[in-house]
N, C-alpha and C. Protein backbone atom coordinates (compact mmCIF):
# COMPACT_ATOMS: atom_id res chain seq x y z
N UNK A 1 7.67 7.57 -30.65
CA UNK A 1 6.61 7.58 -31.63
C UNK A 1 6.72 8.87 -32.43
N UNK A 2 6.43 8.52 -33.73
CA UNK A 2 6.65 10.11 -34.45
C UNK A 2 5.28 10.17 -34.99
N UNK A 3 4.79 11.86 -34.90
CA UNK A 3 3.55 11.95 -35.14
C UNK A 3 4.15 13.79 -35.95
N UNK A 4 3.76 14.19 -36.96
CA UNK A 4 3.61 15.12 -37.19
C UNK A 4 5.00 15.81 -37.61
N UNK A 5 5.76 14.89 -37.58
CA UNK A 5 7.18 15.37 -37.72
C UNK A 5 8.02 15.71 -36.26
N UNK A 6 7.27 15.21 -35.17
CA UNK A 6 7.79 15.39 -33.60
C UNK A 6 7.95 13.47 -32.89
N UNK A 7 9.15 14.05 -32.27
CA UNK A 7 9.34 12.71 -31.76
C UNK A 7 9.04 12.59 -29.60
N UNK A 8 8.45 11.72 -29.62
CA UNK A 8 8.31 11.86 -28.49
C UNK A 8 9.28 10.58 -27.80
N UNK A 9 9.64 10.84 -26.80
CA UNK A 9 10.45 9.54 -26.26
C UNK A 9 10.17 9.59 -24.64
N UNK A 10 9.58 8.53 -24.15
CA UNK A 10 9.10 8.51 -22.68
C UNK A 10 10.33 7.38 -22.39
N UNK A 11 10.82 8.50 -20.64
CA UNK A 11 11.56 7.13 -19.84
C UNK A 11 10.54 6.11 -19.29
N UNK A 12 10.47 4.56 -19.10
CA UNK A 12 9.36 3.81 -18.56
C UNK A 12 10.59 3.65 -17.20
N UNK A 13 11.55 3.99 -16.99
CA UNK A 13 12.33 3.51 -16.02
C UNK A 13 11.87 3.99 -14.70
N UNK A 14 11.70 2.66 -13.56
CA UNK A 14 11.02 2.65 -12.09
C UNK A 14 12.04 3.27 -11.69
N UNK A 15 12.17 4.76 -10.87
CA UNK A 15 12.74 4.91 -9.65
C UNK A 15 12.69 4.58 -8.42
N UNK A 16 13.14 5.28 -7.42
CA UNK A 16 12.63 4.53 -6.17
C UNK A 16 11.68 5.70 -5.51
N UNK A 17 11.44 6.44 -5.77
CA UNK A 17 10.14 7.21 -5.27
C UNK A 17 9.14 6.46 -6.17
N UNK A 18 9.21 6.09 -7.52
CA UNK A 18 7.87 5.36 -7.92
C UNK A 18 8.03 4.30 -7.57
N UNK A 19 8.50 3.79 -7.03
CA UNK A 19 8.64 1.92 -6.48
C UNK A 19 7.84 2.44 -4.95
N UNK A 20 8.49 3.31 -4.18
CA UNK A 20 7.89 3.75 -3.06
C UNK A 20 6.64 3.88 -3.48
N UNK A 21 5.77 4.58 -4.05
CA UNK A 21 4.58 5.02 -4.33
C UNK A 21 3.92 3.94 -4.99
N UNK A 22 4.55 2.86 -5.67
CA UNK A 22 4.00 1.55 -5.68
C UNK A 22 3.57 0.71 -4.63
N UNK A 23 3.95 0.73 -3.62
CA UNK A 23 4.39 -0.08 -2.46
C UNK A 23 2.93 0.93 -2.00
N UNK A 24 2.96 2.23 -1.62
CA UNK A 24 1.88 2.65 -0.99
C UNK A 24 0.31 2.54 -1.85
N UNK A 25 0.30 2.20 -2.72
CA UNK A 25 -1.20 2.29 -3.93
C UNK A 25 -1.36 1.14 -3.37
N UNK A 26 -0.54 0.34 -3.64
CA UNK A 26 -0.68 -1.48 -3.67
C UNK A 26 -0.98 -1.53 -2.29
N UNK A 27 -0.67 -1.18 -0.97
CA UNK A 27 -1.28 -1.09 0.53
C UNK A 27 -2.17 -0.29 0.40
N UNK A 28 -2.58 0.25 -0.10
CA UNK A 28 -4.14 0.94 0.19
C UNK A 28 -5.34 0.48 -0.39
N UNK A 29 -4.76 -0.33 -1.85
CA UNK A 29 -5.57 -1.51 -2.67
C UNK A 29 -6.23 -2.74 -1.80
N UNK A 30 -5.18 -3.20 -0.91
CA UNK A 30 -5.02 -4.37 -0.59
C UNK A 30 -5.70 -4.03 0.87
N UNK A 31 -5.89 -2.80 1.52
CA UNK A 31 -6.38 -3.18 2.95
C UNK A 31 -8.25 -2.43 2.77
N UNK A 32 -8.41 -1.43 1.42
CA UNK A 32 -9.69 -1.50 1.57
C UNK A 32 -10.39 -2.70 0.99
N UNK A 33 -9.30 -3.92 0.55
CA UNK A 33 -10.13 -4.83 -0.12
C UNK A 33 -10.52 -6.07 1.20
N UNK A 34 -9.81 -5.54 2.29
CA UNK A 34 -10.06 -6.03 3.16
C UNK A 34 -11.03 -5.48 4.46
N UNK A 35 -10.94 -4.09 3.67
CA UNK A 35 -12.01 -3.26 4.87
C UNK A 35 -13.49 -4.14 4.10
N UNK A 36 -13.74 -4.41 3.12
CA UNK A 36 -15.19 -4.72 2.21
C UNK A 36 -15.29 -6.26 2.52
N UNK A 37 -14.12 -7.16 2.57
CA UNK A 37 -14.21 -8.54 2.92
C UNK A 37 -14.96 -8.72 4.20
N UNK A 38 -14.39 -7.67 4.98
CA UNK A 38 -14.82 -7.83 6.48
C UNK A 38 -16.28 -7.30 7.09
N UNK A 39 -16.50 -6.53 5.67
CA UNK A 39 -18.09 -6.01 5.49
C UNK A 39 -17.61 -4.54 6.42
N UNK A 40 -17.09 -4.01 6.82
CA UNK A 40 -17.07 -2.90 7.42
C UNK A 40 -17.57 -2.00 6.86
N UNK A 41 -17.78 -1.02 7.32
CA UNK A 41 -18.71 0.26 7.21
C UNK A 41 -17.55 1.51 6.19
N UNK A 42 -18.15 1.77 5.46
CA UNK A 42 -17.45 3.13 5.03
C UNK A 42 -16.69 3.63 5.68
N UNK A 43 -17.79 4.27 6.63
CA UNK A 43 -16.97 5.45 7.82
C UNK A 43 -16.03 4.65 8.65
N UNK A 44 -15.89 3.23 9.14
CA UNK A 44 -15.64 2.79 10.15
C UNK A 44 -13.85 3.36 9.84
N UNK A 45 -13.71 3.34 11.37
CA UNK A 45 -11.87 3.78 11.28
C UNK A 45 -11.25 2.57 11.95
N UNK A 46 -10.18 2.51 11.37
CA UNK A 46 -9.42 0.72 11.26
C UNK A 46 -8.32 1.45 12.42
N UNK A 47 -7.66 0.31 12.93
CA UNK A 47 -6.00 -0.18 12.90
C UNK A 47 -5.40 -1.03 11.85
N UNK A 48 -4.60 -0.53 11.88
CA UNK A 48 -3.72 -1.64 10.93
C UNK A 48 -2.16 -2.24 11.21
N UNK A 49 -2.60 -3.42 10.87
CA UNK A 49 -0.86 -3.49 11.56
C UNK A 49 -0.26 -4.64 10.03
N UNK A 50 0.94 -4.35 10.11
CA UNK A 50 1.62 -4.90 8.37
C UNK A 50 3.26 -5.62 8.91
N UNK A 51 3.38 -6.45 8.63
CA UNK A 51 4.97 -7.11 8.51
C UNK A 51 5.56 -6.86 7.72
N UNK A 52 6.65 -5.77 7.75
CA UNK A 52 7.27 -4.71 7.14
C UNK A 52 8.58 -5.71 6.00
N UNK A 53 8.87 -5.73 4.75
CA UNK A 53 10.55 -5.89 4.51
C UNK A 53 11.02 -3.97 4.00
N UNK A 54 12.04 -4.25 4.27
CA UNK A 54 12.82 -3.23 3.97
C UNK A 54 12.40 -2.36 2.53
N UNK A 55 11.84 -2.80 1.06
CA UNK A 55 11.20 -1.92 0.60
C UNK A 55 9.81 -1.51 0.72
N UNK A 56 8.48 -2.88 1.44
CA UNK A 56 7.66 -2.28 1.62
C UNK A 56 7.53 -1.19 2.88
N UNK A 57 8.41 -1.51 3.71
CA UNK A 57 8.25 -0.09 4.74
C UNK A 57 9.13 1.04 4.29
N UNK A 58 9.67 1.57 3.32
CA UNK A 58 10.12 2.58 2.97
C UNK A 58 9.05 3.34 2.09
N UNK A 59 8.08 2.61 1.43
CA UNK A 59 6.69 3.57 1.13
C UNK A 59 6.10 3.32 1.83
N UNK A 60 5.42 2.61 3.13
CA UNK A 60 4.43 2.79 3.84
C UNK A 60 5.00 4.28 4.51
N UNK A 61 6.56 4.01 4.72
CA UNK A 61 7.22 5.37 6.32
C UNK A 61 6.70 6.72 5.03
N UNK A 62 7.15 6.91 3.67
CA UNK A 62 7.29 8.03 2.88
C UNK A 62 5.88 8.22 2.67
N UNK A 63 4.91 7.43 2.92
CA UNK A 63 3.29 7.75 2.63
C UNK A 63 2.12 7.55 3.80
N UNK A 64 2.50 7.32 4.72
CA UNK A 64 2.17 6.80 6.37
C UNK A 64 0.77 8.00 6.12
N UNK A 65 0.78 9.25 6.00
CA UNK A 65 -0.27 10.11 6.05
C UNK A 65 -1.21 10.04 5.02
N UNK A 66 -0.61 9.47 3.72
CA UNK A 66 -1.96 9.43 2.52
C UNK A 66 -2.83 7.93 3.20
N UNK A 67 -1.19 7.23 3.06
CA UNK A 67 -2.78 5.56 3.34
C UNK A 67 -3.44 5.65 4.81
N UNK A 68 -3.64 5.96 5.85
CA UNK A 68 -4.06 6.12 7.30
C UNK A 68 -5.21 7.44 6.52
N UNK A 69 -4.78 8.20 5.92
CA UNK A 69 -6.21 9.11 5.24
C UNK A 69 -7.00 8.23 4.24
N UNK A 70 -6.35 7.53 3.88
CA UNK A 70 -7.61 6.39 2.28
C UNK A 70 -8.14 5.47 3.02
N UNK A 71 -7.57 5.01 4.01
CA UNK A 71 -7.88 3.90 4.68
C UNK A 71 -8.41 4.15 6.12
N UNK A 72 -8.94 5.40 6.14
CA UNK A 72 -9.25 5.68 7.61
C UNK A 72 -8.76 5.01 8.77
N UNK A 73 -6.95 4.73 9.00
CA UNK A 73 -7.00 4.59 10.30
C UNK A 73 -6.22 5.29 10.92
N UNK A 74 -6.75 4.98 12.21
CA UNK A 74 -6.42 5.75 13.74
C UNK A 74 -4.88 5.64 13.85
N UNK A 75 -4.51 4.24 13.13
CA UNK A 75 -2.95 3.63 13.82
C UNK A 75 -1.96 2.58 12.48
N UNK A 76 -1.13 2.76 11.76
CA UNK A 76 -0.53 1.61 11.30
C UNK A 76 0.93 1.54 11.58
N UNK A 77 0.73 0.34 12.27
CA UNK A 77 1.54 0.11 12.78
C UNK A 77 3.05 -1.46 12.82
N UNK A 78 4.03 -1.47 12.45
CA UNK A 78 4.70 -2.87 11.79
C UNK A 78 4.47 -3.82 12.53
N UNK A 79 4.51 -5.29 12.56
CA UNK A 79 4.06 -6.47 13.71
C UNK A 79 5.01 -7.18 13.16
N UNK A 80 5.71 -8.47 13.93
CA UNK A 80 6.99 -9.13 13.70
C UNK A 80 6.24 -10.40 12.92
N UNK A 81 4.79 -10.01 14.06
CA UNK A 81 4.14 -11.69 13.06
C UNK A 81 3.07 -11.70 13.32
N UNK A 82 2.00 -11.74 12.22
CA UNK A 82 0.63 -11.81 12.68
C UNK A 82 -0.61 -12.98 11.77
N UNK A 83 -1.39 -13.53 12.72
CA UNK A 83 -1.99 -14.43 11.53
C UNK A 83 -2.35 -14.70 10.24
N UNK A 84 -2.77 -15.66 9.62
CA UNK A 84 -3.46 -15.71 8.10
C UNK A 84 -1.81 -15.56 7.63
N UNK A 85 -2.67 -15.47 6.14
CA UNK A 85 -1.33 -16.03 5.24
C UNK A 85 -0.89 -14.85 4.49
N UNK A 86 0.73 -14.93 4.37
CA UNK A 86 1.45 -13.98 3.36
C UNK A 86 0.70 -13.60 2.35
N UNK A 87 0.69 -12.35 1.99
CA UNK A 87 0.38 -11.69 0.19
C UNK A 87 1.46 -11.19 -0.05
N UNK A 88 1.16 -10.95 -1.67
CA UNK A 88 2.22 -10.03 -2.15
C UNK A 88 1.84 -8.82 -2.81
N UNK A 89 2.35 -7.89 -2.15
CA UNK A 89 2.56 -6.51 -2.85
C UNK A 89 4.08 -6.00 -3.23
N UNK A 90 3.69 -5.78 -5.07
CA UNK A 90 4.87 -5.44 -5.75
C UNK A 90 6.06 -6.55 -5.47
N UNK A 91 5.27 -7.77 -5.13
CA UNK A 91 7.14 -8.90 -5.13
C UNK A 91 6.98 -8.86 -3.42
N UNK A 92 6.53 -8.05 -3.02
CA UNK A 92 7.31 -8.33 -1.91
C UNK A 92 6.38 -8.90 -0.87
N UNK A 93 6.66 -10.11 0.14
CA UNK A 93 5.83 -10.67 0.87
C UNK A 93 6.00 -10.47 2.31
N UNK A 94 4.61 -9.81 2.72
CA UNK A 94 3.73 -9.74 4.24
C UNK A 94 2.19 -9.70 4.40
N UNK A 95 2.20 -9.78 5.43
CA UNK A 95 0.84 -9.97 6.14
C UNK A 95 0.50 -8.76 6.48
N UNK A 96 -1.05 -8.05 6.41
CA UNK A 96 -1.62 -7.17 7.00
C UNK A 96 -3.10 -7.21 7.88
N UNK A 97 -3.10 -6.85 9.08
CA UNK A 97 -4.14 -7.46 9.68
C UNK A 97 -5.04 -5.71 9.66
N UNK A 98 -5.94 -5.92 9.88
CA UNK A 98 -7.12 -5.02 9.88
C UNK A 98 -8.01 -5.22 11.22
N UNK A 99 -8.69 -4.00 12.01
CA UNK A 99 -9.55 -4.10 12.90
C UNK A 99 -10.12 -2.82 13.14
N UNK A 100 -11.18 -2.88 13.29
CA UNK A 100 -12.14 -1.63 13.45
C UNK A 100 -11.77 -0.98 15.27
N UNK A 101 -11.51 0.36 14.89
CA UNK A 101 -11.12 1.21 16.17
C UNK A 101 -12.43 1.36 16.93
């Protein structure tokens, strides 16, 4: 864009630390929307357990301390298989279960 006689030029190109950090927003979106489904309490502190593929557990492992702090839990932890049905975060499809500690 030129403004003033200056040109500005932004890269929009995804790396993989922002794909990682996608992967962790989009799990912290997706399990307080499930802490409020379940009516839980603000304060209440969860477990969590998630069916990992290979890019969503490379931002849960690189962000494990922000979402367990947004999402108050005690524990998240990967599961091979757990009830209810697939979602998708960023493309990629698993299940995340939620339970109050």
């Amino acid at each position: 864009e030129k403004e003033n006689g200056v040109f500005v030029i932004l890269d929009t190109t995804l790396n993989e630390d922002l794909l990682k950090e996608g992967f962790a927003r989009e799990f912290i979106s997706k399990v307080q929307q499930m802490r409020k489904t379940k009516d839980f309490e603000v304060l209440d502190h969860i477990r969590v357990k998630y069916i990992p593929t290979e890019a969503l557990k490379s931002g849960v492992d690189l962000y494990m301390d922000k979402i367990k702090e947004e999402v108050l839990a005690v524990s998240l932890e990967e599961a091979e298989d757990l009830p209810g049905d697939f979602i998708e975060l960023n493309g990629e499809s698993t299940k995340i279960e939620i339970e109050k500690e």
